[in-house]
N, C-alpha and C. Protein backbone atom coordinates (compact mmCIF):
# COMPACT_ATOMS: atom_id res chain seq x y z
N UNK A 1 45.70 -17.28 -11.30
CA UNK A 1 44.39 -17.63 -11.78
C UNK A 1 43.33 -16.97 -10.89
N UNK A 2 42.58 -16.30 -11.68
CA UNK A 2 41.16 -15.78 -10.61
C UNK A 2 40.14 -16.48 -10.11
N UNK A 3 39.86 -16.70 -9.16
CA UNK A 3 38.58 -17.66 -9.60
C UNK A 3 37.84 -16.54 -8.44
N UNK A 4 36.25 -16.88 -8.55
CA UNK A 4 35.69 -16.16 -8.39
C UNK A 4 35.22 -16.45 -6.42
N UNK A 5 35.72 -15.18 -5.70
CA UNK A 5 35.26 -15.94 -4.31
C UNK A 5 34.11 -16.21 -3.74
N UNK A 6 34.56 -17.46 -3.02
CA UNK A 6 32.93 -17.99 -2.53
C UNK A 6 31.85 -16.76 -1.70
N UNK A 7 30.58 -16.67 -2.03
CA UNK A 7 30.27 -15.36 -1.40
C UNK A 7 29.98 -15.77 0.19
N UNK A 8 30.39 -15.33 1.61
CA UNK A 8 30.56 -15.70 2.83
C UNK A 8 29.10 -15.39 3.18
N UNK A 9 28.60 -16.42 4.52
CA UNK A 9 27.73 -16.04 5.17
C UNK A 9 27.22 -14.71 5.59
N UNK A 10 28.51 -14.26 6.26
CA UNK A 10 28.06 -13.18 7.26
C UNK A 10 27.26 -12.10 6.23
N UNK A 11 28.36 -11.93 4.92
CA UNK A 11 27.86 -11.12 3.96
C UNK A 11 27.20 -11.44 3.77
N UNK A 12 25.77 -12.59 3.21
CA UNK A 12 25.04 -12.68 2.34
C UNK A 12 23.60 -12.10 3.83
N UNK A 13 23.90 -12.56 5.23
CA UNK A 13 22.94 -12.12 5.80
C UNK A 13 23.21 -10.45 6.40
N UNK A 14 24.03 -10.02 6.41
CA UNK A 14 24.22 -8.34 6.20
C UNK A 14 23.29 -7.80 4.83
N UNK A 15 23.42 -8.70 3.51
CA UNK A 15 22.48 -7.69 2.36
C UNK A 15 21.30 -8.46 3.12
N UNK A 16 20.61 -9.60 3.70
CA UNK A 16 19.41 -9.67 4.28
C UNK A 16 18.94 -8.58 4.86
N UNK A 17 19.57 -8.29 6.15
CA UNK A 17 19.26 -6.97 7.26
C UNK A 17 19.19 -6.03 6.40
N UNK A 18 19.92 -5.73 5.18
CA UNK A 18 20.09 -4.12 4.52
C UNK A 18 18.90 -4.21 3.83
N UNK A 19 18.16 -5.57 3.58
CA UNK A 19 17.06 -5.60 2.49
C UNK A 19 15.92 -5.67 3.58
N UNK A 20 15.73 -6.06 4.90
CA UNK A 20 14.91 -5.88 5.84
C UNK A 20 14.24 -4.64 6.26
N UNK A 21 15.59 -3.86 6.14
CA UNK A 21 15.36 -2.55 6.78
C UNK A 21 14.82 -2.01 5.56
N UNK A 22 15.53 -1.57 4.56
CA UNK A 22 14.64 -1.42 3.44
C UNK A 22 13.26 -1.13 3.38
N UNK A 23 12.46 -2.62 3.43
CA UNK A 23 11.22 -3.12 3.41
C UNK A 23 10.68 -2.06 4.30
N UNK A 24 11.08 -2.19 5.43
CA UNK A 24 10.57 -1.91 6.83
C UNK A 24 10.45 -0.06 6.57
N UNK A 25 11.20 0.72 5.65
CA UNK A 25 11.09 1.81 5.65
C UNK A 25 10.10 1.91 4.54
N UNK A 26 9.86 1.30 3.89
CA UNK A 26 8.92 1.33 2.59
C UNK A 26 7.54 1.00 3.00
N UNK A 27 7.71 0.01 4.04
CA UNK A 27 6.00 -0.45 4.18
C UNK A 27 5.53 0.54 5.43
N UNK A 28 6.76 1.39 6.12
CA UNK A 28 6.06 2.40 7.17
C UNK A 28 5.65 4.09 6.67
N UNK A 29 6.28 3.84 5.40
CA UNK A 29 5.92 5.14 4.35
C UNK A 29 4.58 4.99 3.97
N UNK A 30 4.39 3.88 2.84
CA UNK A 30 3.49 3.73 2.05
C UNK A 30 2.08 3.55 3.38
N UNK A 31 2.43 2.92 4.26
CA UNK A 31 1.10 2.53 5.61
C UNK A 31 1.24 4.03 5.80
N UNK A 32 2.04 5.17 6.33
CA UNK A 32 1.78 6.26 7.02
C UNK A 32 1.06 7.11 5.87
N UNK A 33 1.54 7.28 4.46
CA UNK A 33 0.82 7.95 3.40
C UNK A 33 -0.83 7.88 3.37
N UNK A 34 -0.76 5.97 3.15
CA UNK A 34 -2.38 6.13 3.04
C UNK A 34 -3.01 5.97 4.40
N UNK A 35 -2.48 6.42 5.72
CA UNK A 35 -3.29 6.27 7.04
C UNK A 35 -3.58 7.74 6.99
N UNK A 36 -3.09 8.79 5.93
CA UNK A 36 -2.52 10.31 5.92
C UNK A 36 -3.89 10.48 5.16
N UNK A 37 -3.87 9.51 3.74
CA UNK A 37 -5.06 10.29 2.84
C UNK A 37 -6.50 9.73 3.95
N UNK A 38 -6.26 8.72 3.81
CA UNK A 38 -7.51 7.79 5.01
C UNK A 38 -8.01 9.38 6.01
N UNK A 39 -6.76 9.53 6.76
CA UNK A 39 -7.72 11.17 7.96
C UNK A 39 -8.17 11.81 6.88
N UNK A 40 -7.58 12.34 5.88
CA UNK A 40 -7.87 14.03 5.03
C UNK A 40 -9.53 13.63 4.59
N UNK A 41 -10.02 12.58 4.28
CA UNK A 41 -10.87 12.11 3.56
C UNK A 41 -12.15 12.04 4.10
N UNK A 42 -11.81 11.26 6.02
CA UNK A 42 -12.57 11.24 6.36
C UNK A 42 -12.99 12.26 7.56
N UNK A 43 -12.13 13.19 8.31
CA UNK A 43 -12.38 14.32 8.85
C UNK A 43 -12.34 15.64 8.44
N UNK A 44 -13.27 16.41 8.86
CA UNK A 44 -13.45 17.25 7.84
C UNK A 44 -12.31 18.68 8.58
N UNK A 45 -11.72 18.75 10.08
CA UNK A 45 -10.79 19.84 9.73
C UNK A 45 -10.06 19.37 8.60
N UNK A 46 -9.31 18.09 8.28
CA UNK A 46 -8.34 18.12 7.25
C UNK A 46 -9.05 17.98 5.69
N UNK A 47 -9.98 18.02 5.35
CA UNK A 47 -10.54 18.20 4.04
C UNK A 47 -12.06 17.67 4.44
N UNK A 48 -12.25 16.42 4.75
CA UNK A 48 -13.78 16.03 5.17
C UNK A 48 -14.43 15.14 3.79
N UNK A 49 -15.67 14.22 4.32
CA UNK A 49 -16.24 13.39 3.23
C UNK A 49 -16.59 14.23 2.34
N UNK A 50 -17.66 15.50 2.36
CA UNK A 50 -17.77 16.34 1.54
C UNK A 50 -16.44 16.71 0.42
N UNK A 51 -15.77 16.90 0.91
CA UNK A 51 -14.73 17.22 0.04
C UNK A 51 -14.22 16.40 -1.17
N UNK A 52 -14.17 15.07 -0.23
CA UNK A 52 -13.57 13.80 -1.38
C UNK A 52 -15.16 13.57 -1.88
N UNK A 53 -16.20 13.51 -1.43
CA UNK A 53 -17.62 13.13 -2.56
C UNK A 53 -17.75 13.96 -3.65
N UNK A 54 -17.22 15.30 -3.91
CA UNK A 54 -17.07 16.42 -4.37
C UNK A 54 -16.03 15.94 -5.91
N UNK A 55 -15.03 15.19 -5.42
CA UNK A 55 -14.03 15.07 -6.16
C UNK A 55 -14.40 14.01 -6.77
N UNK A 56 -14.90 12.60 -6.29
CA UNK A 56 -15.53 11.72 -7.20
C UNK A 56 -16.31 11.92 -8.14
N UNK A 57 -17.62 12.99 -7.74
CA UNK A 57 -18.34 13.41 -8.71
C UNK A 57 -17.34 14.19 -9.50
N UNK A 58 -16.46 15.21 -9.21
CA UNK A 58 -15.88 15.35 -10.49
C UNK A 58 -14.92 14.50 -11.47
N UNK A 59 -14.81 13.35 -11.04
CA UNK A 59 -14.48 12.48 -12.05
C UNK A 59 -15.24 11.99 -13.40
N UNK A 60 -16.65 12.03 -12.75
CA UNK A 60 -17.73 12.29 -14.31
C UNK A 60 -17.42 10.45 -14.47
N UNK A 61 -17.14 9.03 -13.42
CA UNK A 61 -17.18 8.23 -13.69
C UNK A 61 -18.69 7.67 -13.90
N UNK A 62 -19.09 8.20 -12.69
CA UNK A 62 -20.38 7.54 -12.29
C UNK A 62 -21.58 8.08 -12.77
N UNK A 63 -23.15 7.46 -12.63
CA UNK A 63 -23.84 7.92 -13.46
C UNK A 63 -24.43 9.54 -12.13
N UNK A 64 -24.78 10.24 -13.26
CA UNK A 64 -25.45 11.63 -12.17
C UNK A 64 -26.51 11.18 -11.32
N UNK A 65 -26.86 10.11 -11.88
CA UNK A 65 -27.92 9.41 -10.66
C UNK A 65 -28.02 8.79 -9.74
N UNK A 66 -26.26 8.43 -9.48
CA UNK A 66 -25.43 7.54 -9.12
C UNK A 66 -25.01 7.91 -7.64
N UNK A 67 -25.93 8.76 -6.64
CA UNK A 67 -25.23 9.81 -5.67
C UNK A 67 -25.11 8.72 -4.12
N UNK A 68 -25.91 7.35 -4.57
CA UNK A 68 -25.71 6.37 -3.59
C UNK A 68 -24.37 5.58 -4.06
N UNK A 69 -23.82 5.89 -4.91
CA UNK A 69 -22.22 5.18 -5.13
C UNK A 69 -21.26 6.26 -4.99
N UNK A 70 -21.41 7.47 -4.89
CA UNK A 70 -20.74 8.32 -4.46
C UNK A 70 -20.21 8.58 -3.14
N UNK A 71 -21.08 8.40 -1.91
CA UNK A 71 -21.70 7.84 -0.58
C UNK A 71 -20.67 6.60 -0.79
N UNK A 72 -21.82 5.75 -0.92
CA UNK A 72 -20.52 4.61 -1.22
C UNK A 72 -18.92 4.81 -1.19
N UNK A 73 -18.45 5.11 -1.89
CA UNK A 73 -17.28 5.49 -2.06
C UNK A 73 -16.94 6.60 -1.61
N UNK A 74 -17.56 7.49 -1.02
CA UNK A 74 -16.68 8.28 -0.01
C UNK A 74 -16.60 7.86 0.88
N UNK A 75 -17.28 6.79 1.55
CA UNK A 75 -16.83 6.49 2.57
C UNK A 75 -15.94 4.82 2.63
N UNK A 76 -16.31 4.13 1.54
CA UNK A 76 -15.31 2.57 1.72
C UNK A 76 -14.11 3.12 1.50
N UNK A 77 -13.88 4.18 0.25
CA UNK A 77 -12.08 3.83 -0.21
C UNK A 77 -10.77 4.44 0.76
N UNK A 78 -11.22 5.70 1.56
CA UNK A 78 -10.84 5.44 2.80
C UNK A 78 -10.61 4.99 3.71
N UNK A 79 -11.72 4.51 4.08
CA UNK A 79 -11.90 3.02 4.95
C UNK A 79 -11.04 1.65 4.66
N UNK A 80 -10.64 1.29 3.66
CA UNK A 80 -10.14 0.34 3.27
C UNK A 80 -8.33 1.18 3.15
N UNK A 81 -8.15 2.42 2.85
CA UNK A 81 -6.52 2.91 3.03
C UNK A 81 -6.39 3.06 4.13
N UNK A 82 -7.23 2.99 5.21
CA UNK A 82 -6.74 3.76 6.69
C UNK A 82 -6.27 2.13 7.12
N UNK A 83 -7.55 1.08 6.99
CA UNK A 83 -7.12 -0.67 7.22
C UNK A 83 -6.05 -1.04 6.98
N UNK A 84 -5.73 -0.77 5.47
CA UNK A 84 -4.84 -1.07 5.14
C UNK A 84 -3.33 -0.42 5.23
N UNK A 85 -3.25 0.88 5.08
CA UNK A 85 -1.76 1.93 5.74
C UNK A 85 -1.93 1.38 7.20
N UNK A 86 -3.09 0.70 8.06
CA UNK A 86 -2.92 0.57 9.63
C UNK A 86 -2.01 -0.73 10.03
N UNK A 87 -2.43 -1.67 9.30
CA UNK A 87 -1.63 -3.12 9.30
C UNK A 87 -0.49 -3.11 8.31
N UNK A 88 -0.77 -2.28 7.30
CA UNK A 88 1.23 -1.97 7.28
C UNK A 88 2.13 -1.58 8.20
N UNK A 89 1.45 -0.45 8.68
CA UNK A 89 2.24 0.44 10.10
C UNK A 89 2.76 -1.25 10.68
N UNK A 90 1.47 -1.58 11.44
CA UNK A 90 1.68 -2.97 12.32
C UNK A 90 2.93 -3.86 11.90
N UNK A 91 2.62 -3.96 10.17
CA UNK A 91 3.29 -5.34 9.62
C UNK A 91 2.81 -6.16 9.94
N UNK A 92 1.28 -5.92 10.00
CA UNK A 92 0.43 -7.35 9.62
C UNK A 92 -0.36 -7.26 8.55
N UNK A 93 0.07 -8.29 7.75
CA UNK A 93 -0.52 -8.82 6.94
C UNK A 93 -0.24 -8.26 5.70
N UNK A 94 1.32 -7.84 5.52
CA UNK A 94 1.50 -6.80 5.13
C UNK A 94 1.20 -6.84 3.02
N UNK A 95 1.58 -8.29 3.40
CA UNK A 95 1.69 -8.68 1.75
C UNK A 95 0.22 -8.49 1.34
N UNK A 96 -0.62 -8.72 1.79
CA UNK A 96 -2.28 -8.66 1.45
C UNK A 96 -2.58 -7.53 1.73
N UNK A 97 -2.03 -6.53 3.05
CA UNK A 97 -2.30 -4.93 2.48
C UNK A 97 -1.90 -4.24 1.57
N UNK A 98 -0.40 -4.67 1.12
CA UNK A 98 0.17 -3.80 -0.10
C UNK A 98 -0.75 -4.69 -1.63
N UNK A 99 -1.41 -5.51 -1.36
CA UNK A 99 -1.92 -5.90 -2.69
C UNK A 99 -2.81 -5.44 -2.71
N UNK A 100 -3.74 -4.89 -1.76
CA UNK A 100 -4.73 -3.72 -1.66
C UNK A 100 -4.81 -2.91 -2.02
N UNK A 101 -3.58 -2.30 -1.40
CA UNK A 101 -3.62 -0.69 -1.92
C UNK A 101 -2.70 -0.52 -3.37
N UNK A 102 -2.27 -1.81 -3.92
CA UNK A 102 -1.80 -1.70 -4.77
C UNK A 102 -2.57 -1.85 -6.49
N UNK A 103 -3.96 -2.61 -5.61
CA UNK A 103 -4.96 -2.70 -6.75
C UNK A 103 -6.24 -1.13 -6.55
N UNK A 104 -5.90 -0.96 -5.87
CA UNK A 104 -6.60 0.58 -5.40
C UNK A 104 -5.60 1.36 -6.32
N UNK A 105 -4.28 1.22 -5.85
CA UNK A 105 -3.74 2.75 -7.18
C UNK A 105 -3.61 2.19 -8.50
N UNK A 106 -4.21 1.12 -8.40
CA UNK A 106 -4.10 0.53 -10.51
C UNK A 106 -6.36 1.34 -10.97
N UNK A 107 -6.26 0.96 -9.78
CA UNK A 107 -8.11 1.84 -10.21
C UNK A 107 -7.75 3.23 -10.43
N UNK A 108 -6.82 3.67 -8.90
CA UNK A 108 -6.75 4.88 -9.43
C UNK A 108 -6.50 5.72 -10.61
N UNK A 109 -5.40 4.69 -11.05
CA UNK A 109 -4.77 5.56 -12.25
C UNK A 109 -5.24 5.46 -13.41
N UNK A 110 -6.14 4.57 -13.46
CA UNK A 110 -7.53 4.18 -14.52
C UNK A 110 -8.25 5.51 -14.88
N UNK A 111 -8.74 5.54 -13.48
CA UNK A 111 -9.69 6.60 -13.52
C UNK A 111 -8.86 8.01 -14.02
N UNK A 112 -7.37 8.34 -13.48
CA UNK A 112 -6.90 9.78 -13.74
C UNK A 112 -6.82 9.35 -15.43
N UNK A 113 -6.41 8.33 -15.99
CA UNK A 113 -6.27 8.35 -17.08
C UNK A 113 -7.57 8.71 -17.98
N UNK A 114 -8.25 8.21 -17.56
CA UNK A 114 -9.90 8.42 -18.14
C UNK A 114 -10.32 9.93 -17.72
N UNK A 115 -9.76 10.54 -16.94
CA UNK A 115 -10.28 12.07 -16.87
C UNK A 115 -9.37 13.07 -17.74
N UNK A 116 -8.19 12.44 -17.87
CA UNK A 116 -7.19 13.06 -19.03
C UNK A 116 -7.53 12.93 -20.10
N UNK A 117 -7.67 11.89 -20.68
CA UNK A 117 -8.14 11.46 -22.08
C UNK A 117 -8.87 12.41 -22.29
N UNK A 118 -10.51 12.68 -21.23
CA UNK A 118 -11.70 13.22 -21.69
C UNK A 118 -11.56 14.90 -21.52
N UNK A 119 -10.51 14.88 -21.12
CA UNK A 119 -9.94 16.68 -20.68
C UNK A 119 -10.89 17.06 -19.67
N UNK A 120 -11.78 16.79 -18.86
CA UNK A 120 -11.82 16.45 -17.82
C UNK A 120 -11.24 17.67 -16.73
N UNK A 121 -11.63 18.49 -16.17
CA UNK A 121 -10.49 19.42 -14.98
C UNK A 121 -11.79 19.23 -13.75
N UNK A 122 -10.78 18.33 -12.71
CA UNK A 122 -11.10 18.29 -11.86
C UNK A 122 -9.71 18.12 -10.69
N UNK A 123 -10.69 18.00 -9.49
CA UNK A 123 -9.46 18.43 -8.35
C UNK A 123 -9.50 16.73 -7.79
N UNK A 124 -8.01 16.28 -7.56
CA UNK A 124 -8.32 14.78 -7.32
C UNK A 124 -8.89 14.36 -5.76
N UNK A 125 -8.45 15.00 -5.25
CA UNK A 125 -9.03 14.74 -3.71
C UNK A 125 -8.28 13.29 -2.85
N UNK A 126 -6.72 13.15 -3.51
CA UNK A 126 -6.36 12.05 -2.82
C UNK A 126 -5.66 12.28 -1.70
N UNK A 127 -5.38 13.36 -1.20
CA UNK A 127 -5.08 13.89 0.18
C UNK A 127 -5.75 15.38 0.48
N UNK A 128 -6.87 15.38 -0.01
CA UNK A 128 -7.78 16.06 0.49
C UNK A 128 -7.34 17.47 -0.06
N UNK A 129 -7.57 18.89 0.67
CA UNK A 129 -7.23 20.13 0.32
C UNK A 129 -5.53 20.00 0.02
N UNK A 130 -4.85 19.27 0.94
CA UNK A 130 -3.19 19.04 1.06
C UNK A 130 -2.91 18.37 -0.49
N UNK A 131 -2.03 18.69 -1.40
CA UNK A 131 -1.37 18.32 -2.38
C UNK A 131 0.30 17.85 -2.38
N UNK A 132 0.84 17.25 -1.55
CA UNK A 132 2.22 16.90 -0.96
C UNK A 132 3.18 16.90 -2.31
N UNK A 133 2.15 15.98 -3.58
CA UNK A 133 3.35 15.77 -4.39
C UNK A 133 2.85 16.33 -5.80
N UNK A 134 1.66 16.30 -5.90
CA UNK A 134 0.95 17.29 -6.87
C UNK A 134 0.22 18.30 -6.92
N UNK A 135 -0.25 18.46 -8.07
CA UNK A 135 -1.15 19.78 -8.17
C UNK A 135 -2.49 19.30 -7.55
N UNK A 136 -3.18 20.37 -7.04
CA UNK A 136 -4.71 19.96 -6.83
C UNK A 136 -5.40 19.56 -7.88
N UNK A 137 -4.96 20.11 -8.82
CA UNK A 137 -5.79 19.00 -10.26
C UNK A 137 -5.19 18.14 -10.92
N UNK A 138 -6.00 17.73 -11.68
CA UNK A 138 -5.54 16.47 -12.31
C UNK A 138 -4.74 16.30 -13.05
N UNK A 139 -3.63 15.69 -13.14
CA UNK A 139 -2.52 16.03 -14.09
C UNK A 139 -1.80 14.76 -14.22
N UNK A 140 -0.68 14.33 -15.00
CA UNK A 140 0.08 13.23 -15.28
C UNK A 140 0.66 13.01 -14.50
N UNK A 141 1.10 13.97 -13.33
CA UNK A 141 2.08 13.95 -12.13
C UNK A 141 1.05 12.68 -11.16
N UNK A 142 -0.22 12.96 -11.55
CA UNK A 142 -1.06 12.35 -10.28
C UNK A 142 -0.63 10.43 -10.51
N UNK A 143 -0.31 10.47 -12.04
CA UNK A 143 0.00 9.18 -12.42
C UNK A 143 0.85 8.79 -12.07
N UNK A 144 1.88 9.43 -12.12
CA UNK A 144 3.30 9.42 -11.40
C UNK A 144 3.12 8.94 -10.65
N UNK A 145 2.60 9.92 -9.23
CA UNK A 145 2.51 9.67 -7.82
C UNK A 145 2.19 8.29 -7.66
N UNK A 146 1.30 8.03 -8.57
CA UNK A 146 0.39 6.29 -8.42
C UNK A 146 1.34 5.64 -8.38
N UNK A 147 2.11 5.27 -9.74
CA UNK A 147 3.22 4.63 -10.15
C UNK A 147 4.29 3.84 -9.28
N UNK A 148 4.67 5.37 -8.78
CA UNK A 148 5.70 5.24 -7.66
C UNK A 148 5.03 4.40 -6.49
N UNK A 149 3.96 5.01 -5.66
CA UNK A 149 3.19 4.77 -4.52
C UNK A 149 3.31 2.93 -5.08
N UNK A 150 2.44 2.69 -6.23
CA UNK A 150 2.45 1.24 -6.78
C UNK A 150 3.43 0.33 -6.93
N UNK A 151 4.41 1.10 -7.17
CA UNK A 151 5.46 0.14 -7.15
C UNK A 151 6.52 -0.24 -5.89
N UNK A 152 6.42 0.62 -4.95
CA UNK A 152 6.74 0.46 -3.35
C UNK A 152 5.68 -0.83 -3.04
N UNK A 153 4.32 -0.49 -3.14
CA UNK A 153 3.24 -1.65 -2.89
C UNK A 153 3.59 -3.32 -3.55
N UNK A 154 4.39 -2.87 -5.01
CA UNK A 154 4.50 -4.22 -5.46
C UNK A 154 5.84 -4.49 -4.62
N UNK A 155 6.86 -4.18 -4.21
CA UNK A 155 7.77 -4.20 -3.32
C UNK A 155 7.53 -5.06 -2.44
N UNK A 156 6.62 -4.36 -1.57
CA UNK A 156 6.38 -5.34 -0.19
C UNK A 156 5.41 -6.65 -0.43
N UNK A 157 4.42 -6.44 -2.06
CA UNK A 157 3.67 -7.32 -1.84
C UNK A 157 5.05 -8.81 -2.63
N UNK A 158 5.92 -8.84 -3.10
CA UNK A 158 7.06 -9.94 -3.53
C UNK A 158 7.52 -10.00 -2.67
N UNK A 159 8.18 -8.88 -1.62
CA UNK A 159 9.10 -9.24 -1.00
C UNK A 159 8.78 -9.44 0.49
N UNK A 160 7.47 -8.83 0.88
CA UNK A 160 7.10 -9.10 2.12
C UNK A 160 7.36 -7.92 3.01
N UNK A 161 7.37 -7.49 4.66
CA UNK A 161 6.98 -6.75 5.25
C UNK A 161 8.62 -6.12 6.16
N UNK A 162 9.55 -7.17 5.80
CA UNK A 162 10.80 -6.67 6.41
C UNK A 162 11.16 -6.81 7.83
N UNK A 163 11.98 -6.05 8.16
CA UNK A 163 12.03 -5.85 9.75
C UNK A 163 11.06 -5.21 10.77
N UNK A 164 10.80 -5.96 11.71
CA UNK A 164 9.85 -5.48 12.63
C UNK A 164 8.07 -5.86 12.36
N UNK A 165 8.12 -6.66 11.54
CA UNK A 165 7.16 -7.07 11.01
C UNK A 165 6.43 -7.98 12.39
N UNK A 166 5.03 -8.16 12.10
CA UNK A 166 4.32 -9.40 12.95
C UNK A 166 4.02 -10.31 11.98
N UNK A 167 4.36 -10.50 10.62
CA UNK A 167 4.22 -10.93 9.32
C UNK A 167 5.38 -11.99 9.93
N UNK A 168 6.59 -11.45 10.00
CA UNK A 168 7.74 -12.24 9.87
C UNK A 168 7.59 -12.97 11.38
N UNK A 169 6.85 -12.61 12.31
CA UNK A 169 7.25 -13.05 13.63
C UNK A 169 6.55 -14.70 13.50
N UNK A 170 5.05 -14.07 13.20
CA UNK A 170 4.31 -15.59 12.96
C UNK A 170 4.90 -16.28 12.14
N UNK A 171 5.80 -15.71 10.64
CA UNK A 171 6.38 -16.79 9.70
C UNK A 171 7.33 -17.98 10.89
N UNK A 172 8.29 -16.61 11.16
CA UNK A 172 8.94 -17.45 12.11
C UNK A 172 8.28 -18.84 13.48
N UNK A 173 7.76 -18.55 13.92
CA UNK A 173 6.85 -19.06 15.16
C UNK A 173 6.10 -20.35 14.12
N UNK A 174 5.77 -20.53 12.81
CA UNK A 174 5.14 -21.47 12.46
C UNK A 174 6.01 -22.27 11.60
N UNK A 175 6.99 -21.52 11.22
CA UNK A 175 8.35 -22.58 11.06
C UNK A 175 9.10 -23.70 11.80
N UNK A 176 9.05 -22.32 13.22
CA UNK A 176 9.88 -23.58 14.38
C UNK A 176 8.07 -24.49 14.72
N UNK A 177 7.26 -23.98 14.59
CA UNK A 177 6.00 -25.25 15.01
C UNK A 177 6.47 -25.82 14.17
N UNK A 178 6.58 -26.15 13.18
CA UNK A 178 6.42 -27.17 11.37
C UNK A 178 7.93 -28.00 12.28
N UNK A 179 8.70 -27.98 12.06
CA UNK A 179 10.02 -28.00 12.46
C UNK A 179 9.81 -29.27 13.51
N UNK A 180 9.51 -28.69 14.59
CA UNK A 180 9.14 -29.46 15.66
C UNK A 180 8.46 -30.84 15.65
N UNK A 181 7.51 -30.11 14.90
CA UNK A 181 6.03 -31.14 14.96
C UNK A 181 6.79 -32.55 13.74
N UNK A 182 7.89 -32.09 12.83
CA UNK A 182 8.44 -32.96 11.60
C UNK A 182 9.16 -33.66 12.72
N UNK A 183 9.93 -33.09 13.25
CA UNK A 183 10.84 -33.61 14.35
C UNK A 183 10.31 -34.83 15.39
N UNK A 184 8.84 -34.40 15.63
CA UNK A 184 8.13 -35.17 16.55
C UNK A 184 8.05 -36.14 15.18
N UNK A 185 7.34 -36.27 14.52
CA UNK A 185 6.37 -37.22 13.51
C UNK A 185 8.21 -38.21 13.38
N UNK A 186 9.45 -38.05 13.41
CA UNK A 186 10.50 -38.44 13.11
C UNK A 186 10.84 -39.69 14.25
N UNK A 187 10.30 -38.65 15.55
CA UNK A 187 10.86 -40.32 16.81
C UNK A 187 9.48 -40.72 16.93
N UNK A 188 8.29 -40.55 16.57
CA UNK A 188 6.71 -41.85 16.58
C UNK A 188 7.22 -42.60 15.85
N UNK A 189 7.77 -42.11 14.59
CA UNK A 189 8.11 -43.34 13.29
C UNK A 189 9.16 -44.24 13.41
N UNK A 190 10.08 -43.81 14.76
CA UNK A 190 11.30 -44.83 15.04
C UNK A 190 10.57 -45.80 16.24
């Protein structure tokens, strides 16, 4: 008779560690990528604000009159990938950075979609002059790239920050407090 074997400890925390490490390579990618577009964006040997203000306006989102939201946005959406690829690196806070940058590439791909639709040829400017995985213009690949990039982000933002995390250290550290403090509240009540 077969019956089905009980699945053992050791194994079930071996696929833990294999799913730790995992994490831990995903959230030091996706943090090093956008700490990557974050420089190209905002220094100008590697592309410069000019460059990415250049590329917003060619998105044709905003109004032509619009050159104080351009400003604007050349300089926050960087600012907010360098924050956020920085406390991934860390593994702090990691679940609220990947939901960041994960609602950043759902704008993004808004917008590439809206420059496709309108046929639109412009250069995207999401790693500046450097094109790693696409063309310098705008193309379906750029959607791709999102996609993928997005769905690593939804990764860490379900599953959390992995090994080596300061995410997991405080989880830990406020567990054994909770723990303790139940433990205490257990001999006042005897």
């Amino acid at each position: 008779m077969n019956q089905p074997s009980p699945s053992t400890p050791g194994r079930e925390a071996d696929v833990r560690q294999i799913e730790r490490v995992i994490l831990l390579v995903l959230r030091l990618a996706l943090g090093g990528v956008f700490l990557w577009a974050a420089y190209v964006k905002l220094w100008p040997p590697a592309s410069g604000p000019q460059a990415f203000a250049d590329s917003i306006k060619g998105f044709k989102l905003l109004p032509p009159e619009g050159d104080h939201l351009v400003t604007l946005a050349t300089f926050a959406v960087p600012w907010v990938e360098g924050l956020a690829g920085a406390v991934l690196v860390l593994g702090l806070w990691s679940r609220a950075a990947a939901l960041v940058l994960l609602l950043n590439l759902l704008a993004f791909i808004a917008a590439i979609v809206w420059v496709l639709e309108r046929g639109i040829s412009t250069k995207c400017g999401c790693f500046g002059k450097f094109s790693p995985f696409c063309p310098e213009q705008i193309t379906t690949c750029n959607i791709v790239q999102n996609a993928v990039l997005g769905g690593v982000a939804l990764v860490i933002v379900l599953r959390g920050g992995g090994l080596l995390s300061l995410d997991r250290e405080a989880s830990r550290r406020a567990r054994r407090a909770s723990k303790r403090d139940g433990e205490l509240a257990v001999l006042e009540a005897k």
